[in-house]
C-alpha atoms as a PDB file:
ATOM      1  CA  UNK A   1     -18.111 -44.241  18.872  1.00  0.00           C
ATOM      2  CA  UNK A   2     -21.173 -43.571  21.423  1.00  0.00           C
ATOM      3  CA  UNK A   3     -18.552 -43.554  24.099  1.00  0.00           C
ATOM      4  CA  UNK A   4     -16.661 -40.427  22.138  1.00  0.00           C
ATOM      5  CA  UNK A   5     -19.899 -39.023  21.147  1.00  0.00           C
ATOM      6  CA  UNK A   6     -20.936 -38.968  24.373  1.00  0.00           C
ATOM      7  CA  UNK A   7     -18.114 -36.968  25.431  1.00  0.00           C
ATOM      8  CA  UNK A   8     -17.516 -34.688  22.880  1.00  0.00           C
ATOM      9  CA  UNK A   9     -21.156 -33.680  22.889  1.00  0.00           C
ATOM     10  CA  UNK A  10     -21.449 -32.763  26.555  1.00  0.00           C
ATOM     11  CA  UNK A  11     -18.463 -31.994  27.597  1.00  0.00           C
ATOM     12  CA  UNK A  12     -16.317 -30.678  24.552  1.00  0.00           C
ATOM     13  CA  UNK A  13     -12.452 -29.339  24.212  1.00  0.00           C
ATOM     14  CA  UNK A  14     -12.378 -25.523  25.520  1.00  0.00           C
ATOM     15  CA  UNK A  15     -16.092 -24.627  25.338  1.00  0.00           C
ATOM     16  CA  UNK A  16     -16.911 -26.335  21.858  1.00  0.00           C
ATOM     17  CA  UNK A  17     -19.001 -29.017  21.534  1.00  0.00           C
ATOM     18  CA  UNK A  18     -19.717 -31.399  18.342  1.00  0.00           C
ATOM     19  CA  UNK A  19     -22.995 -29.767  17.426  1.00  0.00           C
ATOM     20  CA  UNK A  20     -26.232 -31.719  17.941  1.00  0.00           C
ATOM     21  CA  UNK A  21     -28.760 -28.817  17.478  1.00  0.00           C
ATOM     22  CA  UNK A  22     -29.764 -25.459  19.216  1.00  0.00           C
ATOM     23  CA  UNK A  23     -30.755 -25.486  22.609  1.00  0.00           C
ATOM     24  CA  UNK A  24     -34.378 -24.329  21.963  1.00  0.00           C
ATOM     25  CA  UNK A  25     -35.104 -24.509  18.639  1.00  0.00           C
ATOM     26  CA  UNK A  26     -37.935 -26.510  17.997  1.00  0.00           C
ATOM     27  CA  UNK A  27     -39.282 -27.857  15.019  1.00  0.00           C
ATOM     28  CA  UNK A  28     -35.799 -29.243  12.997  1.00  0.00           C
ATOM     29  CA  UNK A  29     -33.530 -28.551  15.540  1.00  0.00           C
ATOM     30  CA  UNK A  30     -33.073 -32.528  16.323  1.00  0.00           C
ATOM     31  CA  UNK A  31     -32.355 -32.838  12.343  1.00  0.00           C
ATOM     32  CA  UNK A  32     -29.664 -30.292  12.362  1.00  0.00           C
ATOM     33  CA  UNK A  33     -27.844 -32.753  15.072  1.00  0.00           C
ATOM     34  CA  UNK A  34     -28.654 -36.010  13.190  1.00  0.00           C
ATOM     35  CA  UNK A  35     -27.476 -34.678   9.422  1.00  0.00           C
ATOM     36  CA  UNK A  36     -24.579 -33.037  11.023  1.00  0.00           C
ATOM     37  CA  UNK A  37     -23.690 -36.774  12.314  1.00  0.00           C
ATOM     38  CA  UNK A  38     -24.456 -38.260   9.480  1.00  0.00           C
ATOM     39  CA  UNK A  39     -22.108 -35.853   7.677  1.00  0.00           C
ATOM     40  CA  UNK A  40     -19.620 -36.892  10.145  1.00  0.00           C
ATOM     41  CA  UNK A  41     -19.879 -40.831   9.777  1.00  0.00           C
ATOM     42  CA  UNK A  42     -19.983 -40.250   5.782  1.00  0.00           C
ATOM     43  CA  UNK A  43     -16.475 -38.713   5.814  1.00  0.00           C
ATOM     44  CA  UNK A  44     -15.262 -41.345   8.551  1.00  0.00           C
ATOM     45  CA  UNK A  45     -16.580 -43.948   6.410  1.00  0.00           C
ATOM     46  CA  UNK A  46     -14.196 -43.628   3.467  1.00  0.00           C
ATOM     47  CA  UNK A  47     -11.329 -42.218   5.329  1.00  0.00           C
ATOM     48  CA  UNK A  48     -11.366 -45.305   7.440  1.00  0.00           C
ATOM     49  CA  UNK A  49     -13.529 -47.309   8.047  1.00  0.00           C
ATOM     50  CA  UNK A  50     -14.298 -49.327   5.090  1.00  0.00           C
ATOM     51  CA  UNK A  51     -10.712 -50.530   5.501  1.00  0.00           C
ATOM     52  CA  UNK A  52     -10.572 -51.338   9.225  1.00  0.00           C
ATOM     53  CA  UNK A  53      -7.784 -49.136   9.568  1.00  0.00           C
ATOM     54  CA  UNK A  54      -6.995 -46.093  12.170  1.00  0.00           C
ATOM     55  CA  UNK A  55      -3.827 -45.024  10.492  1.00  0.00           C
ATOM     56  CA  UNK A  56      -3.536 -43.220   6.907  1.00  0.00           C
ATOM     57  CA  UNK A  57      -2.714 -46.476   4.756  1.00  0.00           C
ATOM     58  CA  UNK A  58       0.009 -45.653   1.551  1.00  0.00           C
ATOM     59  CA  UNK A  59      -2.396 -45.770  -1.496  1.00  0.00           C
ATOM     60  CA  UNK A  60      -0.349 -43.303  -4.169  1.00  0.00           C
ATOM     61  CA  UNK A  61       0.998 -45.243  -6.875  1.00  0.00           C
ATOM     62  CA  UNK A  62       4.219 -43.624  -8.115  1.00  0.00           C
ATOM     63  CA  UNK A  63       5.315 -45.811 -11.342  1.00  0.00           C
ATOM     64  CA  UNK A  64       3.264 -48.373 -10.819  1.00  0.00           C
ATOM     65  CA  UNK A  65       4.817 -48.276  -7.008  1.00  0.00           C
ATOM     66  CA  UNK A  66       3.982 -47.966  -3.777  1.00  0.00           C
ATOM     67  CA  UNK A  67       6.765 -45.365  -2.254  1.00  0.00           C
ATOM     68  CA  UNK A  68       8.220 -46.345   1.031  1.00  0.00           C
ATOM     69  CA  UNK A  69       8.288 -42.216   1.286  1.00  0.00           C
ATOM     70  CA  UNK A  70       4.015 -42.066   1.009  1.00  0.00           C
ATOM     71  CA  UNK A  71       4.705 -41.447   5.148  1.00  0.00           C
ATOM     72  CA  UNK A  72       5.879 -37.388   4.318  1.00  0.00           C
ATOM     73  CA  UNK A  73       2.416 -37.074   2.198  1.00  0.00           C
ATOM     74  CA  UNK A  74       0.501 -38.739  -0.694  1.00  0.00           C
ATOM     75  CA  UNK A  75      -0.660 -36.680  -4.129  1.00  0.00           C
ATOM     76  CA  UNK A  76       2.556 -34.710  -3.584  1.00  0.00           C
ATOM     77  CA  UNK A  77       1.355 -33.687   0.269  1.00  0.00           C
ATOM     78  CA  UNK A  78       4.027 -32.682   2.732  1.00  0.00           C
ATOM     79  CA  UNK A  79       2.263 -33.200   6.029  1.00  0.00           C
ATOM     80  CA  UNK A  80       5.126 -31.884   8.161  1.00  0.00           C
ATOM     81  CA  UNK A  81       4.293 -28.909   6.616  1.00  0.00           C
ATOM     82  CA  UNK A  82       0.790 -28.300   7.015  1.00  0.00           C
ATOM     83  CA  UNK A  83       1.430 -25.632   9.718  1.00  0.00           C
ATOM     84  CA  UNK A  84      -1.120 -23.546  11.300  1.00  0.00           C
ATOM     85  CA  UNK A  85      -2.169 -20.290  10.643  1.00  0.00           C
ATOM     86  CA  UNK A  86      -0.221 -17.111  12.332  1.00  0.00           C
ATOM     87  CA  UNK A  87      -2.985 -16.793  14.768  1.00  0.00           C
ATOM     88  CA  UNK A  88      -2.807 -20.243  15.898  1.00  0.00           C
ATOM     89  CA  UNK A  89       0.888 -20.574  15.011  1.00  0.00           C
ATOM     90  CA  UNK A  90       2.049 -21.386  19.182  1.00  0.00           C
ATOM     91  CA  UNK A  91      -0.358 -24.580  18.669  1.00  0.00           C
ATOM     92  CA  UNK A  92       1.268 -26.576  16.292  1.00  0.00           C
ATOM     93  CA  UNK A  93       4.384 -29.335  17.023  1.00  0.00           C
ATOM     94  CA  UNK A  94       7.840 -28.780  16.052  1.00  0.00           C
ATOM     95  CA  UNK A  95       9.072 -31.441  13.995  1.00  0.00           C
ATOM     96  CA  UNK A  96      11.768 -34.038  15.671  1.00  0.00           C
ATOM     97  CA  UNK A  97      13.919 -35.237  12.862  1.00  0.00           C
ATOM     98  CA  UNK A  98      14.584 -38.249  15.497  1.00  0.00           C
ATOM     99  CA  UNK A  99      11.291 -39.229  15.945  1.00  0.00           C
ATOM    100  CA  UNK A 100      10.894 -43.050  14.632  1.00  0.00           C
ATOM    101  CA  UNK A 101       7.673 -44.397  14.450  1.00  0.00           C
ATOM    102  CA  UNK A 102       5.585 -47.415  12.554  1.00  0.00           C
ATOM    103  CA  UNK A 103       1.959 -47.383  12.047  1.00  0.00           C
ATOM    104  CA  UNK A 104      -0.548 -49.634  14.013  1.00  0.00           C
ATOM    105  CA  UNK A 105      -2.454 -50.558  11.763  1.00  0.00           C
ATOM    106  CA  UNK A 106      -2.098 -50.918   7.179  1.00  0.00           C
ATOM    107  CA  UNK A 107      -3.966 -51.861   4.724  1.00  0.00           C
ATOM    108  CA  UNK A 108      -5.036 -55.596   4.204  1.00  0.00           C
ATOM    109  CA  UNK A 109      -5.271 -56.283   0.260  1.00  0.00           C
ATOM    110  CA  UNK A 110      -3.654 -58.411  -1.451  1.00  0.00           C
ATOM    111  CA  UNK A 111       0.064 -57.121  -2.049  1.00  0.00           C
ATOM    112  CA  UNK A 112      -1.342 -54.240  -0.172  1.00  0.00           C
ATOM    113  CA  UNK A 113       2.095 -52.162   1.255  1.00  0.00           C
ATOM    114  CA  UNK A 114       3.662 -52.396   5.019  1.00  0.00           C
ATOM    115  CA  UNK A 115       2.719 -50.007   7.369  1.00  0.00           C
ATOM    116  CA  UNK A 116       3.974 -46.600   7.157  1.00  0.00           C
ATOM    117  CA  UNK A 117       7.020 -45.407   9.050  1.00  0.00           C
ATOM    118  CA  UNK A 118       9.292 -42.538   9.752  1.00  0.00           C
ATOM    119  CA  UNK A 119      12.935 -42.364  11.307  1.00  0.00           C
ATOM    120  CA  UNK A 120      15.798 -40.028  10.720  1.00  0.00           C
ATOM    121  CA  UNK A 121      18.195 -40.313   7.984  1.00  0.00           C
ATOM    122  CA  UNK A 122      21.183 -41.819   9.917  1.00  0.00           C
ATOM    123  CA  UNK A 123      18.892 -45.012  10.152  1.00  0.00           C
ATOM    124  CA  UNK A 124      17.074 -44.422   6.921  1.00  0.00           C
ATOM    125  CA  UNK A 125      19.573 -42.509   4.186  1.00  0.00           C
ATOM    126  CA  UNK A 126      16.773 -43.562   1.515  1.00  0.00           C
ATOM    127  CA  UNK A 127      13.797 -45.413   0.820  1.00  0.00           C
ATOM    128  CA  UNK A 128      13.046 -47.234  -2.270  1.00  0.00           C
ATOM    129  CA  UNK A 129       9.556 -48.780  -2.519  1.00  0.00           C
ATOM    130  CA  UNK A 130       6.956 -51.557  -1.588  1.00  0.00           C
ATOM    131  CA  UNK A 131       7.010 -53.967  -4.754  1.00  0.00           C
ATOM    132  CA  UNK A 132       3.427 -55.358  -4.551  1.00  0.00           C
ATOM    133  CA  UNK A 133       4.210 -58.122  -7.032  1.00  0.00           C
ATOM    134  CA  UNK A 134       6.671 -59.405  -5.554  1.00  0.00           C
ATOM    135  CA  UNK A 135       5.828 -62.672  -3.762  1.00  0.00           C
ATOM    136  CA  UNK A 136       6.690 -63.399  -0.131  1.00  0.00           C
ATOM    137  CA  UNK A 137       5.906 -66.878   0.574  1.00  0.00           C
ATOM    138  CA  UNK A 138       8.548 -69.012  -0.739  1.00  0.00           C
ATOM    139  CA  UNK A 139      10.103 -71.552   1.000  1.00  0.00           C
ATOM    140  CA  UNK A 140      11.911 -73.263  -2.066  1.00  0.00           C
ATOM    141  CA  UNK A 141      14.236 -70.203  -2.385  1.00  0.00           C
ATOM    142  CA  UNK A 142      17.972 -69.431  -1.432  1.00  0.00           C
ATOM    143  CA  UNK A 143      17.414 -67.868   1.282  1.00  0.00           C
ATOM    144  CA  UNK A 144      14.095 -69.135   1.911  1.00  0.00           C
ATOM    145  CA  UNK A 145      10.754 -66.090   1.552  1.00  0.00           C
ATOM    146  CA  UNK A 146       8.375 -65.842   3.882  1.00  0.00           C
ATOM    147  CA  UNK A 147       5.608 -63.173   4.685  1.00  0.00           C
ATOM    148  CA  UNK A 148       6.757 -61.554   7.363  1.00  0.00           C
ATOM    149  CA  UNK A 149       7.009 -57.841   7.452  1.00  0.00           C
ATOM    150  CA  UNK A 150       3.179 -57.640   8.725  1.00  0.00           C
ATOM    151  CA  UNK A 151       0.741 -59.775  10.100  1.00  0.00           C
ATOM    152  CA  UNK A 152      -1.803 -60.511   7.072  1.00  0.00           C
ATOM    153  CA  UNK A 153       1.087 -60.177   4.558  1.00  0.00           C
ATOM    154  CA  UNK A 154      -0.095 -62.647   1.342  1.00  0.00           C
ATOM    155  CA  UNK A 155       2.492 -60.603  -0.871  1.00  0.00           C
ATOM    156  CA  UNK A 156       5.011 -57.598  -1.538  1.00  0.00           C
ATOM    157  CA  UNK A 157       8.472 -56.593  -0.308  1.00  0.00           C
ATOM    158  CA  UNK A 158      10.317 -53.661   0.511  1.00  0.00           C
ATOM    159  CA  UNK A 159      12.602 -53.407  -2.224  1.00  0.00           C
ATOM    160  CA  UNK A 160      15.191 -50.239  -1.295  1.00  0.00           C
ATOM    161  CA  UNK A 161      18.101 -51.063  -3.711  1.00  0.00           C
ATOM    162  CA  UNK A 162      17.611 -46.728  -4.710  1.00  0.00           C
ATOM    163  CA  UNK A 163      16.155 -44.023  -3.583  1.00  0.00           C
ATOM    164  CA  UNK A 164      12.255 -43.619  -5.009  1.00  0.00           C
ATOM    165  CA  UNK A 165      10.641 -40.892  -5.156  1.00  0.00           C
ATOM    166  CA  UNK A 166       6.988 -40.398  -3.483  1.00  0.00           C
ATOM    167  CA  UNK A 167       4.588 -37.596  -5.851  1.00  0.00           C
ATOM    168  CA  UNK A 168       5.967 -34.790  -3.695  1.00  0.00           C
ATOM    169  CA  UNK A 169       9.697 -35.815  -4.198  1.00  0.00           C
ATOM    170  CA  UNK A 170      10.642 -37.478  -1.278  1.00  0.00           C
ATOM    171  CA  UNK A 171      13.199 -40.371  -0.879  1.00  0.00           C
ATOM    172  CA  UNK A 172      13.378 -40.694   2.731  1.00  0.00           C
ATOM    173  CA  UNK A 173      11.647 -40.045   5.618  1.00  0.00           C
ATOM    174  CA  UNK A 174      12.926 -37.918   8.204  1.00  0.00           C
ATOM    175  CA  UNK A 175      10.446 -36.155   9.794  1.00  0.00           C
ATOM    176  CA  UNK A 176       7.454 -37.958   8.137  1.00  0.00           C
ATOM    177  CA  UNK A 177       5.619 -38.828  11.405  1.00  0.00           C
ATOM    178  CA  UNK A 178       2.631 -36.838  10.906  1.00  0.00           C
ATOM    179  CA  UNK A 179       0.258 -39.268   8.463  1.00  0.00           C
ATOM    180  CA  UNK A 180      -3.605 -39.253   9.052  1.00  0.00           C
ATOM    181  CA  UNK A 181      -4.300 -40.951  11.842  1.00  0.00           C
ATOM    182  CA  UNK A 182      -8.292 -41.786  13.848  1.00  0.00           C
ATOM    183  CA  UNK A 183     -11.728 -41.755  11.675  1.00  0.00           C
ATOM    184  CA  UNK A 184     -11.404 -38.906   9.940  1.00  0.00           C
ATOM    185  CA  UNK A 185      -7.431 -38.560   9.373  1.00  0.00           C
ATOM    186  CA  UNK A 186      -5.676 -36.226  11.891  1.00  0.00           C
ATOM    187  CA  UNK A 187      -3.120 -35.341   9.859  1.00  0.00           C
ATOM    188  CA  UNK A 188      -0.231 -32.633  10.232  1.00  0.00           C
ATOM    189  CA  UNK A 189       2.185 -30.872  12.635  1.00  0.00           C
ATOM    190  CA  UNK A 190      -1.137 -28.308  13.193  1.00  0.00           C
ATOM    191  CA  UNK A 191      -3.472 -30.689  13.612  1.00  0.00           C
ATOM    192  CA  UNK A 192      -1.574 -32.361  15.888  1.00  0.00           C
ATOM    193  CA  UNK A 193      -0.056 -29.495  17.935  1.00  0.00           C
ATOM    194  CA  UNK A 194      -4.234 -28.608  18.680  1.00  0.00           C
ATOM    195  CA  UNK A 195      -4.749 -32.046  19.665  1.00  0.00           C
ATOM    196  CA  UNK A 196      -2.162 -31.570  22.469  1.00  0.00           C
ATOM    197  CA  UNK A 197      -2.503 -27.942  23.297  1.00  0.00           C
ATOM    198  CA  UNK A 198      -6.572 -29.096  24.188  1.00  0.00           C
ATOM    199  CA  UNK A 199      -6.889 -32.343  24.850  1.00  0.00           C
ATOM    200  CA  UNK A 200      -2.787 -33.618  25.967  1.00  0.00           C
ATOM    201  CA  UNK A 201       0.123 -32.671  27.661  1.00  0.00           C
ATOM    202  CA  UNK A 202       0.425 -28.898  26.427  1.00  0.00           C
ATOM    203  CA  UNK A 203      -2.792 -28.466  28.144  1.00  0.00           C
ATOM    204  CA  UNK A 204      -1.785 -29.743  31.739  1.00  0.00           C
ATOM    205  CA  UNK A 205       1.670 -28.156  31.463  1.00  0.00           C
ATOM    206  CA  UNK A 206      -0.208 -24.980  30.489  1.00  0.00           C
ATOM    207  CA  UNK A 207      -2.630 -25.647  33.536  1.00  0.00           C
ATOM    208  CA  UNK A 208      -5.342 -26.127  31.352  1.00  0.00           C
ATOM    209  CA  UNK A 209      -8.131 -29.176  31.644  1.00  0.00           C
ATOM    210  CA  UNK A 210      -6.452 -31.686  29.878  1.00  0.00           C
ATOM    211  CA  UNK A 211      -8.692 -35.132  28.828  1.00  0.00           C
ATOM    212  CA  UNK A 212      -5.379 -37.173  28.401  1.00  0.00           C
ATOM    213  CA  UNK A 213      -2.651 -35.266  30.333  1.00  0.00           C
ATOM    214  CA  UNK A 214      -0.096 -38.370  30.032  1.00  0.00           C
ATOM    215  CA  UNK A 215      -0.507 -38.263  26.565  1.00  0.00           C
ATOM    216  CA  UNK A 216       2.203 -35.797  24.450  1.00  0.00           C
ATOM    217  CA  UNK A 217       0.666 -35.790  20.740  1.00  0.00           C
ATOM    218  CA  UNK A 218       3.536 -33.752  19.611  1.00  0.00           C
ATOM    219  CA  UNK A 219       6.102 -36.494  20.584  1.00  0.00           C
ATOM    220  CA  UNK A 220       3.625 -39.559  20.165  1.00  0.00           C
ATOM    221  CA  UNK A 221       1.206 -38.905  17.400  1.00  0.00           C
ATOM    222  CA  UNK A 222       0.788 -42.796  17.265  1.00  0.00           C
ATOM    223  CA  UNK A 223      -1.413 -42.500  20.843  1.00  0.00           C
ATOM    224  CA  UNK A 224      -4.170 -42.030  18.279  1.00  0.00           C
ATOM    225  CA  UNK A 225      -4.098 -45.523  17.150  1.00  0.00           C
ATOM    226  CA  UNK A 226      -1.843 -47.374  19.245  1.00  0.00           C
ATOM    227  CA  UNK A 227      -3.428 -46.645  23.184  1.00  0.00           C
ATOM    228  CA  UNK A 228      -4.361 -49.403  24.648  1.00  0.00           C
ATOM    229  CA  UNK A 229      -5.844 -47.619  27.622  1.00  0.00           C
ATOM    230  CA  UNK A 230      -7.992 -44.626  25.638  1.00  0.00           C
ATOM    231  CA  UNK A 231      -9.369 -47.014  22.517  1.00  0.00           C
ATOM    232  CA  UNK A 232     -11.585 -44.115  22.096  1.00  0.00           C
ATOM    233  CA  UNK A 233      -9.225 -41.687  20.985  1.00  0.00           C
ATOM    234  CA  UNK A 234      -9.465 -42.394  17.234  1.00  0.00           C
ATOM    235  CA  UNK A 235     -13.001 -41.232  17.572  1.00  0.00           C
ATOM    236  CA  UNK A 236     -12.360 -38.423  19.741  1.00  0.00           C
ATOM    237  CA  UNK A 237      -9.214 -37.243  17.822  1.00  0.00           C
ATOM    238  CA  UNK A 238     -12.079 -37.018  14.284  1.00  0.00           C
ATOM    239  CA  UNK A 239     -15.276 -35.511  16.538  1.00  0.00           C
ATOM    240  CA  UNK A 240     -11.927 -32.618  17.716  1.00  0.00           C
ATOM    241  CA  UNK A 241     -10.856 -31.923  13.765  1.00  0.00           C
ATOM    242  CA  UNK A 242     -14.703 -31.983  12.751  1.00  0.00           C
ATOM    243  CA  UNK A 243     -15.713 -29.221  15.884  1.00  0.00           C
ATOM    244  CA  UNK A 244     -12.607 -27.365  15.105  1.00  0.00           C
ATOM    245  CA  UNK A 245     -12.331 -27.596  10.994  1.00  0.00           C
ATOM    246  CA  UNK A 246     -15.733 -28.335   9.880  1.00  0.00           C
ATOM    247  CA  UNK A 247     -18.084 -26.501  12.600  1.00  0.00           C
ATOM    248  CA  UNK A 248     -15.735 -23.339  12.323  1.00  0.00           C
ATOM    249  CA  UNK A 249     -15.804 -23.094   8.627  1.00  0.00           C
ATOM    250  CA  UNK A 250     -17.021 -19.809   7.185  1.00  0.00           C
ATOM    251  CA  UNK A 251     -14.416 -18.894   4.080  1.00  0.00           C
ATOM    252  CA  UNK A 252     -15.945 -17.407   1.211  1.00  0.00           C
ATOM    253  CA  UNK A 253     -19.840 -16.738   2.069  1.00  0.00           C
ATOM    254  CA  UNK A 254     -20.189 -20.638   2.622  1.00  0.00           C
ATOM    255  CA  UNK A 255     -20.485 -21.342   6.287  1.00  0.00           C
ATOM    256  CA  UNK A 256     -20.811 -24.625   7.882  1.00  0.00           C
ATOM    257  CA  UNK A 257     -23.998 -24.581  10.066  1.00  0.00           C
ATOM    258  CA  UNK A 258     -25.637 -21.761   7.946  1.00  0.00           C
ATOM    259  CA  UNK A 259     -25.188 -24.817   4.879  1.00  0.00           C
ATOM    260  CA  UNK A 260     -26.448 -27.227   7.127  1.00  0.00           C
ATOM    261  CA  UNK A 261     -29.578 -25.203   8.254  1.00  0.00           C
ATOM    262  CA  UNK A 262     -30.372 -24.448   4.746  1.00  0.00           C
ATOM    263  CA  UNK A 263     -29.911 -28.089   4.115  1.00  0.00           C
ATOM    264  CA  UNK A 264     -32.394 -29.198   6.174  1.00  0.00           C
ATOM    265  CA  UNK A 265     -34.886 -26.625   5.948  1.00  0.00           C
ATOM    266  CA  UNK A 266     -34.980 -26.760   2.247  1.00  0.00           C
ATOM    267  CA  UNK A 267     -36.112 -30.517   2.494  1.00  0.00           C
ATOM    268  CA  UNK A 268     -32.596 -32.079   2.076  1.00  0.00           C
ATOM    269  CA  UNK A 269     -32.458 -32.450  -1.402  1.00  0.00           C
ATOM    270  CA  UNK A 270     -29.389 -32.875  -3.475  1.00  0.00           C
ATOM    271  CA  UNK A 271     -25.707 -33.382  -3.047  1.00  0.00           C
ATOM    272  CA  UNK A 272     -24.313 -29.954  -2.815  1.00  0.00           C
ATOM    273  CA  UNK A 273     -24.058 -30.019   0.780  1.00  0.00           C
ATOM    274  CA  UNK A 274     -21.777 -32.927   1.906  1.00  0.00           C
ATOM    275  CA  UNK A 275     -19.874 -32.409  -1.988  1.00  0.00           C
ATOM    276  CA  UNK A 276     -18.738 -28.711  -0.017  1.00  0.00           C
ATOM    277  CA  UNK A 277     -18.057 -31.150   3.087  1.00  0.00           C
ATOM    278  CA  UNK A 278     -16.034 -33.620   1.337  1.00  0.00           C
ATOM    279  CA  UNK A 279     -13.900 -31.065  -0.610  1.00  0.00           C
ATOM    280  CA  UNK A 280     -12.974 -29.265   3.147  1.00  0.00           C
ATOM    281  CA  UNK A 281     -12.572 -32.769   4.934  1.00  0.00           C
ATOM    282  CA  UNK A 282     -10.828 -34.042   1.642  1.00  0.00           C
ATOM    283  CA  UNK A 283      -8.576 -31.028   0.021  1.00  0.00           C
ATOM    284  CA  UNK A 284      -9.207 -28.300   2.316  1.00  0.00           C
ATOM    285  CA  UNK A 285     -11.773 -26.198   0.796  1.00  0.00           C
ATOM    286  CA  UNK A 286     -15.930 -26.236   0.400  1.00  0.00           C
ATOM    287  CA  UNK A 287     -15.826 -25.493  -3.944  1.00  0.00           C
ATOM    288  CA  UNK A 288     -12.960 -28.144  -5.314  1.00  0.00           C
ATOM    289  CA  UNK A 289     -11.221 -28.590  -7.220  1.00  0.00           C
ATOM    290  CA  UNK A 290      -9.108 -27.473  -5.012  1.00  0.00           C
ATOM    291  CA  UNK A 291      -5.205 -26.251  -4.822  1.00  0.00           C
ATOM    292  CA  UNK A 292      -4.584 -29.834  -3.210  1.00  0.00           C
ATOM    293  CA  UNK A 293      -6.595 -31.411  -6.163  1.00  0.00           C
ATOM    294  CA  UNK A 294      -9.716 -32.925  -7.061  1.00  0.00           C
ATOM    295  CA  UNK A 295     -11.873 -34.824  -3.770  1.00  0.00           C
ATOM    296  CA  UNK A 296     -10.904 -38.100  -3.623  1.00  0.00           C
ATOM    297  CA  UNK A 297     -14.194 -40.584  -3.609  1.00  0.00           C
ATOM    298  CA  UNK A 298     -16.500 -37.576  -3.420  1.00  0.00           C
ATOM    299  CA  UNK A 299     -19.139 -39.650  -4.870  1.00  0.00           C
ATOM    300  CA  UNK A 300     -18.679 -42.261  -3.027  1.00  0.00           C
ATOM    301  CA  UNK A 301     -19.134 -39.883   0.241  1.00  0.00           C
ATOM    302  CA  UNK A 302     -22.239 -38.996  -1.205  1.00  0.00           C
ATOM    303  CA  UNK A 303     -23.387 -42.123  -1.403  1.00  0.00           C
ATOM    304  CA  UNK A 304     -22.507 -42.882   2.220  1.00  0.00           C
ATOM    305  CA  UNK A 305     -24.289 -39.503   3.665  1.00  0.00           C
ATOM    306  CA  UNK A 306     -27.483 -40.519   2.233  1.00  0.00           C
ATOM    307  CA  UNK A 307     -27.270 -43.786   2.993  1.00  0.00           C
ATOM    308  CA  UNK A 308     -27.070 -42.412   6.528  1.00  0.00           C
ATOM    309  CA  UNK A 309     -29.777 -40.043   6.439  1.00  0.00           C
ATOM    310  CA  UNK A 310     -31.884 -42.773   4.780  1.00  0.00           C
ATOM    311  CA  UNK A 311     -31.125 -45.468   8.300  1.00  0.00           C
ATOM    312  CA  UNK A 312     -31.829 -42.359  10.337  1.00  0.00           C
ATOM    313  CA  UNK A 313     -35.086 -41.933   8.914  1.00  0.00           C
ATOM    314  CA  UNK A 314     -34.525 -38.439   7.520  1.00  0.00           C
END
């Protein structure tokens, strides 16, 4: 995390850098840098890292079921179609209904579901569900069971005898590549697409500096997780999103940094602050509920910020 930190602090993607206080300000300039961290590291805490996990784990329970279909978007989310605005519309990927991927990493409960995955229909005409109850070690069966779709597996199955529908309606998963992926959840064909237009491929082939010019996000989202050779990049790929989608934020008279001065200078008291963070980081605006729905864990968010702020001596 230091490493990324490090990197994303002095040098930055196209002449941003993750904010650690004015150059010059005295006084609580070093606080602005350390609460905007902490901020950071709240978010990152319940997205992922609680769990251990860099990729998006499938968590919505349809029926009482896990849908194998929770890769095209959870809470009735279509990631493949979180596209960019107009302005930044030449950014974003174009989605490869060919593209076949599995995650890295999943979730490590008890029953907890398989990783996610995406492929096109001719491999994949429908997806059923993960049955969590099911149990997988079983050696007095016909065929013998054993617990071998994941490493970690102590139950569950894939159980695809119909098509099941995910919240948003799906029952396959062409084109359902684009789950949350590095601390903080890169998630979308947008999100993506600015990855590699600043950091990847689209930024050497433009002949732009490029920090990972072998790397094409559009056609390998999973380098986020999976790279062996930049282990970093899940913490570099949540310090981009936070410079470009938390720093940036000024919708509706609430601006990021202007919020976080006011924080600080008003003797950091209260929630209000990382509550508007959580509801941008969480559902895409500072006020939720929002059109995506109410924050998920915005308590417990809370709880990590000034838990933070309380080990940084703030």
């Amino acid at each position: 995390m230091l490493a990324a930190l490090r990197v994303m602090y002095q040098q930055g993607v196209a002449g941003k850098t993750f904010y650690m206080g004015d150059e010059g300000d005295i006084g609580h300039n070093y606080k602005y840098g350390l609460v905007n961290l902490a901020a950071f590291l709240a978010q990152s805490m319940k997205e992922t890292v609680k769990y251990d996990v860099c990729d998006e784990n499938s968590w919505d329970l349809v029926g009482g079921r896990y849908p194998l279909s929770n890769a095209c978007g959870q809470l009735g989310q279509s990631y493949q179609d979180y596209h960019c605005s107009e302005a930044e519309k030449h950014m974003e990927c174009e989605v490869d209904p060919q593209m076949a991927i599995t995650a890295t990493t999943h979730a490590k409960w008890w029953g907890a579901p398989a990783p996610l995955f995406c492929g096109p229909k001719s491999s994949y005409p429908h997806t059923g569900f993960w049955n969590y109850e099911s149990i997988c070690d079983d050696p007095w069966a016909t065929p013998a069971k054993t617990c071998d779709v994941y490493d970690g597996q102590r139950a569950g199955e894939f159980d695809n005898s119909a098509p099941f529908a995910n919240s948003g309606g799906r029952t396959e998963v062409e084109g359902c590549c684009w789950w949350g992926r590095g601390v903080i959840q890169t998630t979308g064909v947008c999100n993506f697409g600015k990855l590699n237009y600043f950091l990847g491929k689209r930024a050497k082939d433009d002949g732009r500096d490029a920090r990972y010019p072998g790397i094409d996000f559009c056609k390998t989202p999973d380098a986020v997780c999976a790279s062996s050779e930049h282990k970093e990049l899940k913490w570099i790929a949540g310090m981009f999103y936070w410079i470009e989608s938390l720093q940036s934020y000024s919708v509706g008279g609430w601006d990021y940094k202007d919020e976080l001065h006011k924080f600080v200078d008003n003797g950091m008291a209260g929630n209000s602050f990382i509550d508007a963070v959580s509801g941008i980081v969480n559902r895409g605006c500072h006020n939720p509920p929002c059109a995506a729905g109410a924050v998920d864990g915005s308590y417990e968010r809370a709880a990590n910020f000034n838990k933070i702020l309380a080990e940084l001596g703030l």
